[in-house]
PDB file of N, CA and C in Angstrom:
ATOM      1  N   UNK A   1      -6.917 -18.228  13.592  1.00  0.00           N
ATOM      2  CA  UNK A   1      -7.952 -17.651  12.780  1.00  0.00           C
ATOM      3  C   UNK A   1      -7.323 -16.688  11.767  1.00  0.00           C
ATOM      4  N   UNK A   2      -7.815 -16.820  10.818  1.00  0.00           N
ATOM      5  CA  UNK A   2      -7.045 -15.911   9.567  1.00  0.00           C
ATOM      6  C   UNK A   2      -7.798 -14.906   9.544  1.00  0.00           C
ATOM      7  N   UNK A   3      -7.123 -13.643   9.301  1.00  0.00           N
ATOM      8  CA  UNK A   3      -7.717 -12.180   9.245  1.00  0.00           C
ATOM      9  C   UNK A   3      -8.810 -12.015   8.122  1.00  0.00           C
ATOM     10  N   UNK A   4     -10.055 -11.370   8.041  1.00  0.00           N
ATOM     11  CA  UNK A   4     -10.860 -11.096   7.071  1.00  0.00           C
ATOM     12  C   UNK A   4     -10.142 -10.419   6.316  1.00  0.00           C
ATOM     13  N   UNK A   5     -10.398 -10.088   5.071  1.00  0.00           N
ATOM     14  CA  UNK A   5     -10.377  -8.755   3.456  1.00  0.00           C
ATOM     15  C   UNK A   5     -10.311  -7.828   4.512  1.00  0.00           C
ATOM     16  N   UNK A   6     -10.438  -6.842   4.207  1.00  0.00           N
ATOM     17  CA  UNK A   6     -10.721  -5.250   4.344  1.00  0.00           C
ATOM     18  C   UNK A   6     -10.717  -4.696   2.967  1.00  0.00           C
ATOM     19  N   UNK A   7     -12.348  -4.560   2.472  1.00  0.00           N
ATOM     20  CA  UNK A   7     -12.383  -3.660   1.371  1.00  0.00           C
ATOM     21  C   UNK A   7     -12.562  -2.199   1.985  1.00  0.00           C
ATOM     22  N   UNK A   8     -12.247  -1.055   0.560  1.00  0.00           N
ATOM     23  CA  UNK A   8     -12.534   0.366   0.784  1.00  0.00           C
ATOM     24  C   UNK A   8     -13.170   0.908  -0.695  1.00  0.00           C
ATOM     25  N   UNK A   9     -13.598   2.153  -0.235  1.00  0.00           N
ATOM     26  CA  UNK A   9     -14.317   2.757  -1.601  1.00  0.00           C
ATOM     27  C   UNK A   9     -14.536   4.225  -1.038  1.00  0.00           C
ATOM     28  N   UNK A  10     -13.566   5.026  -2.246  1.00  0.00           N
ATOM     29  CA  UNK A  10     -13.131   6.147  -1.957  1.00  0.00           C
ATOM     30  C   UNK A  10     -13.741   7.006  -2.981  1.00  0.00           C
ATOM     31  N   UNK A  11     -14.872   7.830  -3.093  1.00  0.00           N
ATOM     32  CA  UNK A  11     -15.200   8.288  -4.587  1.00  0.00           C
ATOM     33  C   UNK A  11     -15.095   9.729  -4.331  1.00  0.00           C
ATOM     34  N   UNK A  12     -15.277  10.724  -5.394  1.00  0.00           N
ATOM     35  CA  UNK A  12     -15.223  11.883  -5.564  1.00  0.00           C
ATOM     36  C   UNK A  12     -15.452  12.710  -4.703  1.00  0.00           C
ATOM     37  N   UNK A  13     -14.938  13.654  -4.321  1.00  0.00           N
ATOM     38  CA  UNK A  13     -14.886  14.511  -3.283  1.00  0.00           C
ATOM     39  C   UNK A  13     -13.376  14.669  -2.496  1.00  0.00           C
ATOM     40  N   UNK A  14     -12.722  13.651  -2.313  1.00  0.00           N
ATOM     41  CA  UNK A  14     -11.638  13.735  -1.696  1.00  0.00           C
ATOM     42  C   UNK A  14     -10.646  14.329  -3.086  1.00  0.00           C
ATOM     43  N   UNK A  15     -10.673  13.677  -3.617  1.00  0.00           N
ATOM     44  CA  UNK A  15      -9.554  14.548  -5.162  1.00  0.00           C
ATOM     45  C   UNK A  15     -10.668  14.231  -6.144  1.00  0.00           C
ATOM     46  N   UNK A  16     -10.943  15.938  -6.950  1.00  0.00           N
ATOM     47  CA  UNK A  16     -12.213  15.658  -7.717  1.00  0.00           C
ATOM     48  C   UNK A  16     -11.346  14.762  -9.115  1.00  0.00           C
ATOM     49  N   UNK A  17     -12.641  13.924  -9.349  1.00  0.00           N
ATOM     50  CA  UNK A  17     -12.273  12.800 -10.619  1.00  0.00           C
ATOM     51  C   UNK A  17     -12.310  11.262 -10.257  1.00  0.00           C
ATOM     52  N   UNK A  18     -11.495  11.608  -9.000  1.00  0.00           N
ATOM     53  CA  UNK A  18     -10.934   9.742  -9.077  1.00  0.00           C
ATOM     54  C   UNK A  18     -11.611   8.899  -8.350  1.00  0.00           C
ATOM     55  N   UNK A  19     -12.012   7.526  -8.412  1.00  0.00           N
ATOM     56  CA  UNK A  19     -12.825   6.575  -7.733  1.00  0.00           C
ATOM     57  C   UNK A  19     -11.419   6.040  -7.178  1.00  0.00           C
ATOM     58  N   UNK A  20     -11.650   5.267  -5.945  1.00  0.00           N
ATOM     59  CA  UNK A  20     -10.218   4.455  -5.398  1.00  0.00           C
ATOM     60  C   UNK A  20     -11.027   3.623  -4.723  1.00  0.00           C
ATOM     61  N   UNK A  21     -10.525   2.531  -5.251  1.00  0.00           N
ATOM     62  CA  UNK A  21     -10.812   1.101  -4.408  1.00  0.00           C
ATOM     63  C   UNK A  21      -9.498   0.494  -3.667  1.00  0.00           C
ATOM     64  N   UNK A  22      -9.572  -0.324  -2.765  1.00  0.00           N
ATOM     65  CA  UNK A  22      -8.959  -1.039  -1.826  1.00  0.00           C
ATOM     66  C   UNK A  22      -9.025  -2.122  -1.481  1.00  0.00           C
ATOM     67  N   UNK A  23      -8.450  -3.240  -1.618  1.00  0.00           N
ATOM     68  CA  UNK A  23      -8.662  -4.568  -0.856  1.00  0.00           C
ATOM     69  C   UNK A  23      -7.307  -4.836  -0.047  1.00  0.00           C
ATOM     70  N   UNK A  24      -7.199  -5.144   1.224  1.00  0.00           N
ATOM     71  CA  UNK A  24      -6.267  -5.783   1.971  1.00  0.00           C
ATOM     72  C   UNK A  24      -6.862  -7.578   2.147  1.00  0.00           C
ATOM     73  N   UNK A  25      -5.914  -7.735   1.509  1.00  0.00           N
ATOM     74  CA  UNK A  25      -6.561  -9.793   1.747  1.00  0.00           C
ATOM     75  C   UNK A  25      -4.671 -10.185   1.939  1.00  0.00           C
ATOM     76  N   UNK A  26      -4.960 -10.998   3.348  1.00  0.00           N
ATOM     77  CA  UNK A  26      -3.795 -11.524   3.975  1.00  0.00           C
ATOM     78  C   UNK A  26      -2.284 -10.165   3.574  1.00  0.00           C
ATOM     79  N   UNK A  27      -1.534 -11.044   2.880  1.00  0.00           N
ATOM     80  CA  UNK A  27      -0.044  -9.970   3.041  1.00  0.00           C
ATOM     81  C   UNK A  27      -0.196  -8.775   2.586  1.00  0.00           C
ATOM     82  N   UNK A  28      -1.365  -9.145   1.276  1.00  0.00           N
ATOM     83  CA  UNK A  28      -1.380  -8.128   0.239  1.00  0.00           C
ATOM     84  C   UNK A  28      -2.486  -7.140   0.431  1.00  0.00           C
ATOM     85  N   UNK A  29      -1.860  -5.961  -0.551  1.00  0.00           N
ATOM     86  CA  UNK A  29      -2.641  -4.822  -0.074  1.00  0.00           C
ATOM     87  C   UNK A  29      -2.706  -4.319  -2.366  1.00  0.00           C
ATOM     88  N   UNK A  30      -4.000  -4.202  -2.359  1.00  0.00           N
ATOM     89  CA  UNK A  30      -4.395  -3.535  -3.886  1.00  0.00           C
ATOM     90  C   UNK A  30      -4.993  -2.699  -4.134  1.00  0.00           C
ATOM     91  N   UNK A  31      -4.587  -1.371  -4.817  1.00  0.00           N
ATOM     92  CA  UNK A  31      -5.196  -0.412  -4.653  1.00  0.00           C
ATOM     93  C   UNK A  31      -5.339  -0.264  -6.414  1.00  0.00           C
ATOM     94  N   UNK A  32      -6.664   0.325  -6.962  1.00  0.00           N
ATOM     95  CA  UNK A  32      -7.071   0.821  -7.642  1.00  0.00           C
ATOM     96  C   UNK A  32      -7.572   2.103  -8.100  1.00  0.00           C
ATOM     97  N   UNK A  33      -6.918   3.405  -8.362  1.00  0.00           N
ATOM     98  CA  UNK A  33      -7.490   4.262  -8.645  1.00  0.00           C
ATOM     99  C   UNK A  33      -7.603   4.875 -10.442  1.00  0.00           C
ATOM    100  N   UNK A  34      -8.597   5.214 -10.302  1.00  0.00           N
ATOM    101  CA  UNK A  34      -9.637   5.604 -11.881  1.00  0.00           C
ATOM    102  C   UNK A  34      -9.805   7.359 -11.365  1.00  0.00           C
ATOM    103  N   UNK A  35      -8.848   7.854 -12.720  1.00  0.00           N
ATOM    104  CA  UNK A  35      -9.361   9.101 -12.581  1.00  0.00           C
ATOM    105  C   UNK A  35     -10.282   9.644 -14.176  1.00  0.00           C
ATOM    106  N   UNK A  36     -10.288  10.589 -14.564  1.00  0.00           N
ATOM    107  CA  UNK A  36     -11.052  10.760 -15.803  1.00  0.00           C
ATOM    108  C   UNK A  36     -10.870  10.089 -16.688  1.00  0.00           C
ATOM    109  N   UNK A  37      -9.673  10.315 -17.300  1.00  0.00           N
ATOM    110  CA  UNK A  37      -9.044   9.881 -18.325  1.00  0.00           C
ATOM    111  C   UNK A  37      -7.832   8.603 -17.873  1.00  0.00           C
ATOM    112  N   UNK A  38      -7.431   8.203 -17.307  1.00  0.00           N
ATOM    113  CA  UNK A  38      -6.406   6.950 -16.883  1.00  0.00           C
ATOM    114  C   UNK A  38      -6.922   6.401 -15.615  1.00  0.00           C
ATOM    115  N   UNK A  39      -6.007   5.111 -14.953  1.00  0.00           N
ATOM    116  CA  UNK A  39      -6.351   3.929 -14.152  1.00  0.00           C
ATOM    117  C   UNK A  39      -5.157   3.896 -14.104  1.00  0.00           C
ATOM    118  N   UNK A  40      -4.751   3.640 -12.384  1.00  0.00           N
ATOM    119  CA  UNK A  40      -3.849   3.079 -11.727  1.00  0.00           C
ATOM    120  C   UNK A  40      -4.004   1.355 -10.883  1.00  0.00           C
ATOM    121  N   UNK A  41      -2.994   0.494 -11.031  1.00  0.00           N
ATOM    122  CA  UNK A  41      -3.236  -0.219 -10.246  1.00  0.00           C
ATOM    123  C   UNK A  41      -2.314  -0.469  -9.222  1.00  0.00           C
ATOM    124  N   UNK A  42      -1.942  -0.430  -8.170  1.00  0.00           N
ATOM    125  CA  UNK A  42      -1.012  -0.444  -6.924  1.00  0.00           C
ATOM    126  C   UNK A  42      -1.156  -1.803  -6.127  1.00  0.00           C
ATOM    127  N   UNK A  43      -0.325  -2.366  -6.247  1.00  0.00           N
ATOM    128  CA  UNK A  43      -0.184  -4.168  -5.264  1.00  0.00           C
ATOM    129  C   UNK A  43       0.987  -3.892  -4.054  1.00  0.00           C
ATOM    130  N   UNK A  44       0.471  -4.396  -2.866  1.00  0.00           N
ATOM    131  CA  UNK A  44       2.127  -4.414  -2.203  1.00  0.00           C
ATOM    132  C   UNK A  44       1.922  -5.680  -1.405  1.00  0.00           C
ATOM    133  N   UNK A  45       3.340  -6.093  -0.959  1.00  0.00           N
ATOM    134  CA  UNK A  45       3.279  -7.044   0.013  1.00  0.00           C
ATOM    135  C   UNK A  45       3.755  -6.737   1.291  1.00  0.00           C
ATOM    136  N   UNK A  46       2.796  -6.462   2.051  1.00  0.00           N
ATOM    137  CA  UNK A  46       2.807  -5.789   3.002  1.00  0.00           C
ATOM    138  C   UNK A  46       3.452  -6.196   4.316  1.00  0.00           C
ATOM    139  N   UNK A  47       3.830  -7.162   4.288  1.00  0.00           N
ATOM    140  CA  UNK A  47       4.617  -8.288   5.321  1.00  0.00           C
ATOM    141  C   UNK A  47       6.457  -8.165   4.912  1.00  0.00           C
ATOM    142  N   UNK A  48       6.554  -7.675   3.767  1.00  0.00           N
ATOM    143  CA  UNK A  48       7.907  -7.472   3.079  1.00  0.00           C
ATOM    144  C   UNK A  48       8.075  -5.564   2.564  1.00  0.00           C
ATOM    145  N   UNK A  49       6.820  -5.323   2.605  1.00  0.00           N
ATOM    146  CA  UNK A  49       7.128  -3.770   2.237  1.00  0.00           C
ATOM    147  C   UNK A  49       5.970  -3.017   3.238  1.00  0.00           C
ATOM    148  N   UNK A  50       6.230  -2.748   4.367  1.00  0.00           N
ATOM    149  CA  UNK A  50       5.180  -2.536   5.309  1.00  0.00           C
ATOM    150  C   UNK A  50       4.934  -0.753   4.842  1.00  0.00           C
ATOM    151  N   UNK A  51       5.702  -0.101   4.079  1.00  0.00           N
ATOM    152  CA  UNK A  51       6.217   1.096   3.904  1.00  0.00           C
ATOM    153  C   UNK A  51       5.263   1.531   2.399  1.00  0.00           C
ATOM    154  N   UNK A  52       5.023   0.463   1.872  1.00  0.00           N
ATOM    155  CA  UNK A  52       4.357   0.814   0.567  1.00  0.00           C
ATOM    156  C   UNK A  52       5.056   1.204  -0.530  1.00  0.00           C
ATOM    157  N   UNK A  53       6.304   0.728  -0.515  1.00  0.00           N
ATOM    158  CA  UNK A  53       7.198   1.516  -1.164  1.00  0.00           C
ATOM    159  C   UNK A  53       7.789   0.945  -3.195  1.00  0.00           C
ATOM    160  N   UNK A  54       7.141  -0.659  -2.474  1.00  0.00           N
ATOM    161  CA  UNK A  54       7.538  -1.074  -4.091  1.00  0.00           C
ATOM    162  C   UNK A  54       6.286  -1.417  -4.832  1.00  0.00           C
ATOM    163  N   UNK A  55       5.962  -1.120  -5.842  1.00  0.00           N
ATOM    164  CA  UNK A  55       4.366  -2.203  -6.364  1.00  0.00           C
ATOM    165  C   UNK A  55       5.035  -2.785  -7.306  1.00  0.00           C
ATOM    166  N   UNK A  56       4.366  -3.961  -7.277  1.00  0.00           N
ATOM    167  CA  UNK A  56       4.365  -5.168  -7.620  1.00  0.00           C
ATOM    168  C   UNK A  56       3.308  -5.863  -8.733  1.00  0.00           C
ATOM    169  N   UNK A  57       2.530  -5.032  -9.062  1.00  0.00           N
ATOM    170  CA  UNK A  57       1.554  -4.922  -9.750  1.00  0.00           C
ATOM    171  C   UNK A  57       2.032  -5.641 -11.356  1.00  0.00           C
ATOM    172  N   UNK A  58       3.316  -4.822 -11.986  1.00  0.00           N
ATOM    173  CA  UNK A  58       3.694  -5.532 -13.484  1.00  0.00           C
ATOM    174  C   UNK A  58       4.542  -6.460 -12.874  1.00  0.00           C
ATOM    175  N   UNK A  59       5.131  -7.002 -11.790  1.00  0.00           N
ATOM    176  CA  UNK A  59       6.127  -7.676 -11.467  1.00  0.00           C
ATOM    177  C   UNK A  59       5.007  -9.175 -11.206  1.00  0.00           C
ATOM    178  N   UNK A  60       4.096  -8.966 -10.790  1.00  0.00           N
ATOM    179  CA  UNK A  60       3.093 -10.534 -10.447  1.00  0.00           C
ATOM    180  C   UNK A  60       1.677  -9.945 -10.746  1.00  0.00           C
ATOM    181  N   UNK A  61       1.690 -10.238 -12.576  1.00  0.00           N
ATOM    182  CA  UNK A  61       0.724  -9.847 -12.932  1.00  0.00           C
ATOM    183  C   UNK A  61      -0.751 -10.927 -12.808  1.00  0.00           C
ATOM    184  N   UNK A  62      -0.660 -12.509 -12.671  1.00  0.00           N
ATOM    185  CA  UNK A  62      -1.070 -13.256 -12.236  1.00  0.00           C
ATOM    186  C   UNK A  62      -1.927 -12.968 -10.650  1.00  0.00           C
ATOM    187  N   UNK A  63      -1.481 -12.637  -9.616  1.00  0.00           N
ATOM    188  CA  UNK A  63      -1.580 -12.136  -8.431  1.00  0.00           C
ATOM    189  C   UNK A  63      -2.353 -10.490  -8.722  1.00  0.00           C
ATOM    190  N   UNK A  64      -1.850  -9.957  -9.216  1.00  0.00           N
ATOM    191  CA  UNK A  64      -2.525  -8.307  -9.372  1.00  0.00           C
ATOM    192  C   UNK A  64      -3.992  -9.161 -10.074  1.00  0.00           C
ATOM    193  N   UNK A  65      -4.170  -9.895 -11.016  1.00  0.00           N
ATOM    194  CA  UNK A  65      -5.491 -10.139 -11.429  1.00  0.00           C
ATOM    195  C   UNK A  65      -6.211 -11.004 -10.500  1.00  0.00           C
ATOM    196  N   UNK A  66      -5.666 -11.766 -10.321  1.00  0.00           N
ATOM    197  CA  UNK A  66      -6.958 -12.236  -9.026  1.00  0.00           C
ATOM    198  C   UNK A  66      -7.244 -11.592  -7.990  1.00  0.00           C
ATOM    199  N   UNK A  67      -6.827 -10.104  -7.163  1.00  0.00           N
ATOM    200  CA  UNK A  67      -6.781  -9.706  -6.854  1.00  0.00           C
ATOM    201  C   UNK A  67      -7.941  -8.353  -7.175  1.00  0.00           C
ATOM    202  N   UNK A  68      -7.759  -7.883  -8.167  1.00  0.00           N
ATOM    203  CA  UNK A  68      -8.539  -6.998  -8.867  1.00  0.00           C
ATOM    204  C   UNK A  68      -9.417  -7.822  -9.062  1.00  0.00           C
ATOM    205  N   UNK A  69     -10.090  -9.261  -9.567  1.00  0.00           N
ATOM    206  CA  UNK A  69     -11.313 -10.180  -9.243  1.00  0.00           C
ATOM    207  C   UNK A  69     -12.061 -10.114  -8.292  1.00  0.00           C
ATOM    208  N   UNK A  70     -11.519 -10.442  -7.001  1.00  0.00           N
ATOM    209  CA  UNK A  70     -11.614 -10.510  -5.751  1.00  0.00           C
ATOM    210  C   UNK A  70     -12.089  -9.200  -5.060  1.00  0.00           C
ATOM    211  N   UNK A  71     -11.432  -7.795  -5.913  1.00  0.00           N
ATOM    212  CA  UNK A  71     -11.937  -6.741  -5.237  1.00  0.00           C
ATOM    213  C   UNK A  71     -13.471  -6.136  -5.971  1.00  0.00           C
ATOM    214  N   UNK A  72     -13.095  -6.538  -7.324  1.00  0.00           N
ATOM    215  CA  UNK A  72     -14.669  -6.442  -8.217  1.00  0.00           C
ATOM    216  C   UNK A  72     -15.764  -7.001  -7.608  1.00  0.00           C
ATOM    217  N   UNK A  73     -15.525  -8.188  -7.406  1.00  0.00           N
ATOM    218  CA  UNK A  73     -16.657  -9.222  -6.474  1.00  0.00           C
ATOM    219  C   UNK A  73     -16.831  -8.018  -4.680  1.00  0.00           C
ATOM    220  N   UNK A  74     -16.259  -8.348  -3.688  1.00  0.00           N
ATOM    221  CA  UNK A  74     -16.330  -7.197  -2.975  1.00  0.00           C
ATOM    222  C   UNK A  74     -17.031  -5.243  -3.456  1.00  0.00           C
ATOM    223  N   UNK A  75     -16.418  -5.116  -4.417  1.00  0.00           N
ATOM    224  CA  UNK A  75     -17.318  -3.864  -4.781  1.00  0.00           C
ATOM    225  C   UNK A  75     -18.646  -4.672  -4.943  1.00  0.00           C
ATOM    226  N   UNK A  76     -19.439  -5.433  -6.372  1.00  0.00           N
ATOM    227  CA  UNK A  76     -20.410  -5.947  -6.528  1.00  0.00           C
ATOM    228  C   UNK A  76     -21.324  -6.108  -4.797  1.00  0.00           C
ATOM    229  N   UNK A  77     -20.465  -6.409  -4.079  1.00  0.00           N
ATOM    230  CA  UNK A  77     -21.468  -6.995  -2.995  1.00  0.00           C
ATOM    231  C   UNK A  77     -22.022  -5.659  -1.854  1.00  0.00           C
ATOM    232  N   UNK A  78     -21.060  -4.457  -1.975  1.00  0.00           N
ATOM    233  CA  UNK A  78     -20.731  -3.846  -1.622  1.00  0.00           C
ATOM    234  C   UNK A  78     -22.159  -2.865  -2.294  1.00  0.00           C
ATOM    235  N   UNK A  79     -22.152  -2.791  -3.300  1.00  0.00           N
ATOM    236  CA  UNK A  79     -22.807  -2.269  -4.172  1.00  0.00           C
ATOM    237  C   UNK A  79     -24.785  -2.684  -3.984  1.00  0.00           C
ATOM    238  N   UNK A  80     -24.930  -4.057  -3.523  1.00  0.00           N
ATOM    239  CA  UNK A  80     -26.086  -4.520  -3.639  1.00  0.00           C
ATOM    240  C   UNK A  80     -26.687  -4.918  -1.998  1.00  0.00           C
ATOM    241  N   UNK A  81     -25.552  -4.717  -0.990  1.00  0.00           N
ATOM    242  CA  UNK A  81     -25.768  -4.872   0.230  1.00  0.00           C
ATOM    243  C   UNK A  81     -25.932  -3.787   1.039  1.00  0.00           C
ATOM    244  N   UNK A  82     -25.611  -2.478   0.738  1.00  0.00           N
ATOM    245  CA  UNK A  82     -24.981  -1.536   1.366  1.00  0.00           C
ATOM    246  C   UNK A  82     -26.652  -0.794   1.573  1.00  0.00           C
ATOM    247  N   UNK A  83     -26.845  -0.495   2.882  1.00  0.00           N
ATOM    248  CA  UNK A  83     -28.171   0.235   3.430  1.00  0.00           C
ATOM    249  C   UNK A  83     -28.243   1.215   4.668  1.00  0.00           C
ATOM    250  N   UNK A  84     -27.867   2.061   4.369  1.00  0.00           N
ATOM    251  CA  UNK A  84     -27.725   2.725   5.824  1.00  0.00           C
ATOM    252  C   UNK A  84     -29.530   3.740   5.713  1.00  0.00           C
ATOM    253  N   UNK A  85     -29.954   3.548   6.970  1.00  0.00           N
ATOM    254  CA  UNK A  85     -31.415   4.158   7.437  1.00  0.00           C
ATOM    255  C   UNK A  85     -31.067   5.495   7.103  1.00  0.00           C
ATOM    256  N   UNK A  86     -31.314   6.608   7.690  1.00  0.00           N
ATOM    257  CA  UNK A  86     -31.626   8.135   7.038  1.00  0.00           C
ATOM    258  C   UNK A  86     -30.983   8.598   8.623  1.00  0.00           C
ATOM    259  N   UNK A  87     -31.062   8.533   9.661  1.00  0.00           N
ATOM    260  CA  UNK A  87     -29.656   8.777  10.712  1.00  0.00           C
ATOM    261  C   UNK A  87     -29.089   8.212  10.953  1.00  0.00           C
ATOM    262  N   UNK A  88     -28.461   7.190  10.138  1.00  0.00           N
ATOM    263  CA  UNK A  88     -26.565   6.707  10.218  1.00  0.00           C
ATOM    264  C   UNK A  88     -26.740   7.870   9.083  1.00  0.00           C
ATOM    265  N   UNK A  89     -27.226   7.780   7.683  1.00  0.00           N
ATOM    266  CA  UNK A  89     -26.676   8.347   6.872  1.00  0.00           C
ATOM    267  C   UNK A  89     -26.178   9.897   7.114  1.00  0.00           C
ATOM    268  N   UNK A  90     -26.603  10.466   7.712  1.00  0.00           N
ATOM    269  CA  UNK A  90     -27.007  11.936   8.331  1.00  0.00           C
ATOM    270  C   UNK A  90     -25.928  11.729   9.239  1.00  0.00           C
ATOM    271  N   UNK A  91     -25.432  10.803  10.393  1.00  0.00           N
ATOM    272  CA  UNK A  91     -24.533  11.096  11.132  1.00  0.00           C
ATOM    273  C   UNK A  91     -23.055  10.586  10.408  1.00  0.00           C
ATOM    274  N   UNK A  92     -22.930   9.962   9.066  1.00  0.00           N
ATOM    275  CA  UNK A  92     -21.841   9.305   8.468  1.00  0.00           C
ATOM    276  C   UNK A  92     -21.429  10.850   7.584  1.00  0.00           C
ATOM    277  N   UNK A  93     -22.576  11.463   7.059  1.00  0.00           N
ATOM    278  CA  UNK A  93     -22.476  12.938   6.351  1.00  0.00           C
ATOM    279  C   UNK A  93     -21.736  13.837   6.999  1.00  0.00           C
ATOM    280  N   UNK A  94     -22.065  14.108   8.882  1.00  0.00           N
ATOM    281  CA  UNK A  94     -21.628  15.116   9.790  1.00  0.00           C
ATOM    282  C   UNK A  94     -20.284  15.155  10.158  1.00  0.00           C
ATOM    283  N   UNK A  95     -19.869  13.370  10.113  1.00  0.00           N
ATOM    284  CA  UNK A  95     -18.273  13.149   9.984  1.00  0.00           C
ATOM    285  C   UNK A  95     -17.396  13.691   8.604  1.00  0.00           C
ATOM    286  N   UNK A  96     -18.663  13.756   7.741  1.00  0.00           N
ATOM    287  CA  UNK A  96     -17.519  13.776   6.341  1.00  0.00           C
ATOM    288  C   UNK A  96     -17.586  12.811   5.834  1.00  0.00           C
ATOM    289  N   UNK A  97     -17.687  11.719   5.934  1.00  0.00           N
ATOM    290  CA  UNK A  97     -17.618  10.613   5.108  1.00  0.00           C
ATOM    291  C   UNK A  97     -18.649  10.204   3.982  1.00  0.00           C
ATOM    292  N   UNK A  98     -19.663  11.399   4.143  1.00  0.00           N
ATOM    293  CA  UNK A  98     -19.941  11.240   2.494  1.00  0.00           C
ATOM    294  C   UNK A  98     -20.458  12.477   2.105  1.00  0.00           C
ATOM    295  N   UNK A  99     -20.456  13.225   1.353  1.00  0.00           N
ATOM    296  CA  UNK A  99     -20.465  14.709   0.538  1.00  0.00           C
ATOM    297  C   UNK A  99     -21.768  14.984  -0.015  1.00  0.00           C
ATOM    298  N   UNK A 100     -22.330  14.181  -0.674  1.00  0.00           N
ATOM    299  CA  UNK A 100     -23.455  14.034  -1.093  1.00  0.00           C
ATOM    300  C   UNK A 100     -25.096  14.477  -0.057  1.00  0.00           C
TER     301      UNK A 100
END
């Protein structure tokens, strides 16, 4: 059985400014962060750099874009699916995990 994605979505509050997205799909791991004024994009292959240490992002720019596709689509769904009742939300708040 092949492992699911693992998306993430990291917004303001943890470092004020920046949105950070995440997709882990199979080796690879893509990270996106947007702060005011600039955009980062971060790729690794995580089966060869378990450490995070090289991106790969201008090196397999082909791969960094379907990738950033793949995580747009995931945000989108993310975005139109996402419902938490009024105590998850309240007990997801008490952890910290959302500021608001």
């Amino acid at each position: 059985m092949d492992p699911k994605p693992a998306y993430v979505e990291v917004f303001p509050g943890h470092q004020k400014g920046a949105d950070v997205f995440a997709l882990v799909e199979g080796r690879h791991k893509i990270i996106s962060v947007s702060l005011e004024d600039s955009s980062t994009v971060l790729l690794y292959d995580l089966e060869n750099d378990p450490g995070e240490k090289n991106n790969l992002a201008d090196i397999d720019p082909a791969l960094t874009d379907s990738l950033l596709i793949e995580m747009e689509l995931w945000e989108e769904i993310a975005r139109h699916h996402s419902v938490l009742d009024s105590s998850r939300l309240e007990y997801f708040r008490s952890l910290g995990y959302i500021n608001q």
